[in-house]
Protein backbone atom coordinates (compact mmCIF):
# COMPACT_ATOMS: atom_id res chain seq x y z
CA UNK A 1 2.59 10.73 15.54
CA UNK A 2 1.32 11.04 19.18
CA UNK A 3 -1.34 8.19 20.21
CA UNK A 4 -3.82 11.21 20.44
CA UNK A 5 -3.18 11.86 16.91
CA UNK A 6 -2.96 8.07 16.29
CA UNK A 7 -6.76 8.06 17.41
CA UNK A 8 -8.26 10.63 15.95
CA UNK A 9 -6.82 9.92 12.34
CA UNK A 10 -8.32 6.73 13.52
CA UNK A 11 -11.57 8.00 14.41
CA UNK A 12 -11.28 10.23 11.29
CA UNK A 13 -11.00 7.22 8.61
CA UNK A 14 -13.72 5.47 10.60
CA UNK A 15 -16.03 8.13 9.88
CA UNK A 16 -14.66 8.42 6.43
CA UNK A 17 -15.53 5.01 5.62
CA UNK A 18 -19.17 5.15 7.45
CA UNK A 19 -20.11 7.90 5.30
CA UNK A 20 -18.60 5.90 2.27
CA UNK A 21 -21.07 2.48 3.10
CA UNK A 22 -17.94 0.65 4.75
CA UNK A 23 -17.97 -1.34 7.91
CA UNK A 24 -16.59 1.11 10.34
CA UNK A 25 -15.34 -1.95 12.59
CA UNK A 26 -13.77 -3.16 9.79
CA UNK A 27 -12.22 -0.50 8.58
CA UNK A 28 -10.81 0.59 12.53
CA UNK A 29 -9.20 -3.08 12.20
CA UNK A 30 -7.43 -2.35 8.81
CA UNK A 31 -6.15 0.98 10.10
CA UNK A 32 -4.88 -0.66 13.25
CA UNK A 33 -3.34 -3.24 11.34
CA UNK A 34 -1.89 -1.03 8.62
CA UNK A 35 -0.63 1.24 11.51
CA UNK A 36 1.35 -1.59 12.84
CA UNK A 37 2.78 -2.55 9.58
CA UNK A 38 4.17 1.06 9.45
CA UNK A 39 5.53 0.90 12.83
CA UNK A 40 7.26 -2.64 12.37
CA UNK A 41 8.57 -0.60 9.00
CA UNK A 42 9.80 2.43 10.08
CA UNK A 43 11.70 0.45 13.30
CA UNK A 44 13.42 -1.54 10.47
CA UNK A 45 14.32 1.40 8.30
CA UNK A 46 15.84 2.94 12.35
CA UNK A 47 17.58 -0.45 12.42
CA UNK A 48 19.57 -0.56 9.27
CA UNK A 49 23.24 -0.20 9.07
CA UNK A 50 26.90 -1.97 8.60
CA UNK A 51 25.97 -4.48 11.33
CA UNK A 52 22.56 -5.77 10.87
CA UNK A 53 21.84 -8.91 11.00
CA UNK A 54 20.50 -10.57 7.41
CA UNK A 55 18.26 -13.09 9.26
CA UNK A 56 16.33 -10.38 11.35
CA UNK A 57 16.15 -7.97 8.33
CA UNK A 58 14.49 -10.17 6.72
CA UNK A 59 11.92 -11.63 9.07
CA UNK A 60 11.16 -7.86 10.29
CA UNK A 61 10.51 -7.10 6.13
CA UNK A 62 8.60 -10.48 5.77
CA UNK A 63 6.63 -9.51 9.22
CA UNK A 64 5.57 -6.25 7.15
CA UNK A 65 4.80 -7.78 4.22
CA UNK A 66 2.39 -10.06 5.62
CA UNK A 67 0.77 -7.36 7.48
CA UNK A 68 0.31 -5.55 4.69
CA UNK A 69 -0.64 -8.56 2.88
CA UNK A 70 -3.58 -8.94 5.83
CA UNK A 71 -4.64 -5.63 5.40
CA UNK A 72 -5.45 -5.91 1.63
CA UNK A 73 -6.90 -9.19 2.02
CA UNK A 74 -9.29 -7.15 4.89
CA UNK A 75 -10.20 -4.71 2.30
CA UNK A 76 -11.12 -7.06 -0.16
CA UNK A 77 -13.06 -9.17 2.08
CA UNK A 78 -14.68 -6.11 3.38
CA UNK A 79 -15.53 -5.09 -0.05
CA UNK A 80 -16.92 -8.82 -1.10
CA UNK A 81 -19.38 -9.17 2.21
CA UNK A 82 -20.35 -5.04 0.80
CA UNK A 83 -21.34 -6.30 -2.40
CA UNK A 84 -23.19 -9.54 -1.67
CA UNK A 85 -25.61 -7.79 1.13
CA UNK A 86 -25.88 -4.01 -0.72
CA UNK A 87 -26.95 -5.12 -3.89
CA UNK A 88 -30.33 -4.06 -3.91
CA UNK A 89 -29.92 -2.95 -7.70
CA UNK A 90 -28.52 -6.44 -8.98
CA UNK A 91 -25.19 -4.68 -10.42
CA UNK A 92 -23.18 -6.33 -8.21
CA UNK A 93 -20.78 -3.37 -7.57
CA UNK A 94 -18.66 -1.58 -4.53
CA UNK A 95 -16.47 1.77 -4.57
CA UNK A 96 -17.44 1.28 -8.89
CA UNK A 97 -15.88 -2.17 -8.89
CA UNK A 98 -17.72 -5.46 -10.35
CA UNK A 99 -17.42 -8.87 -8.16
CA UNK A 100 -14.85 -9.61 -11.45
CA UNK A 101 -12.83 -6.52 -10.46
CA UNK A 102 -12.81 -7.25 -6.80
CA UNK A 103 -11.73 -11.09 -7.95
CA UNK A 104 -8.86 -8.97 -10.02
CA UNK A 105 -7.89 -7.18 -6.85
CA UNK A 106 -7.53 -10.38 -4.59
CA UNK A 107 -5.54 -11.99 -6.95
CA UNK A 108 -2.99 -9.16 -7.17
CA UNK A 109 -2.49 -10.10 -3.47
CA UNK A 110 -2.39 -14.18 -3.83
């Protein structure tokens, strides 16, 4: 993907998300991030063969892993600070979910 087309998927999920009651900021950070997280992946996957090295293969998957990690824990977050100032109907929800679903979701992560 070009950086042209980089940005305007970018600029795409940002107004995805607007439209959708999310933060656009935050939702241009979690792209970025999850962006980089595919880049550090797919420069791993290029790296692979007879001779790599065990110690970098694994801090390249563990530097993905905690990107994605970052990016989930971003969502939730997001979807926390959505429910506690939205609320103007007491149900407590985001995107369907209950504050005990979104608690659910952030534990899947911990």
């Amino acid at each position: 993907m070009t950086t042209d087309a980089a940005a305007t998927g970018t600029a795409d999920a940002t107004a995805v998300a607007a439209d959708a009651g999310h933060d656009p900021e935050a939702m241009r950070k979690i792209m970025n991030r999850l962006k980089r997280a595919e880049g550090q992946l797919r420069a791993l996957i290029e790296s692979m063969g007879a001779d790599s090295n065990c110690k970098d293969v694994v801090t390249q998957l563990s530097a993905v892993s905690k990107a994605l990690d970052r990016a989930g824990f971003m969502i939730i977050a997001n979807a926390l600070q959505s429910c506690s100032t939205e609320d103007a109907d007491g149900q407590g929800s985001h995107d369907g979910m209950t504050k005990d679903d979104i608690e659910k979701l952030f534990l899947t992560l911990a």
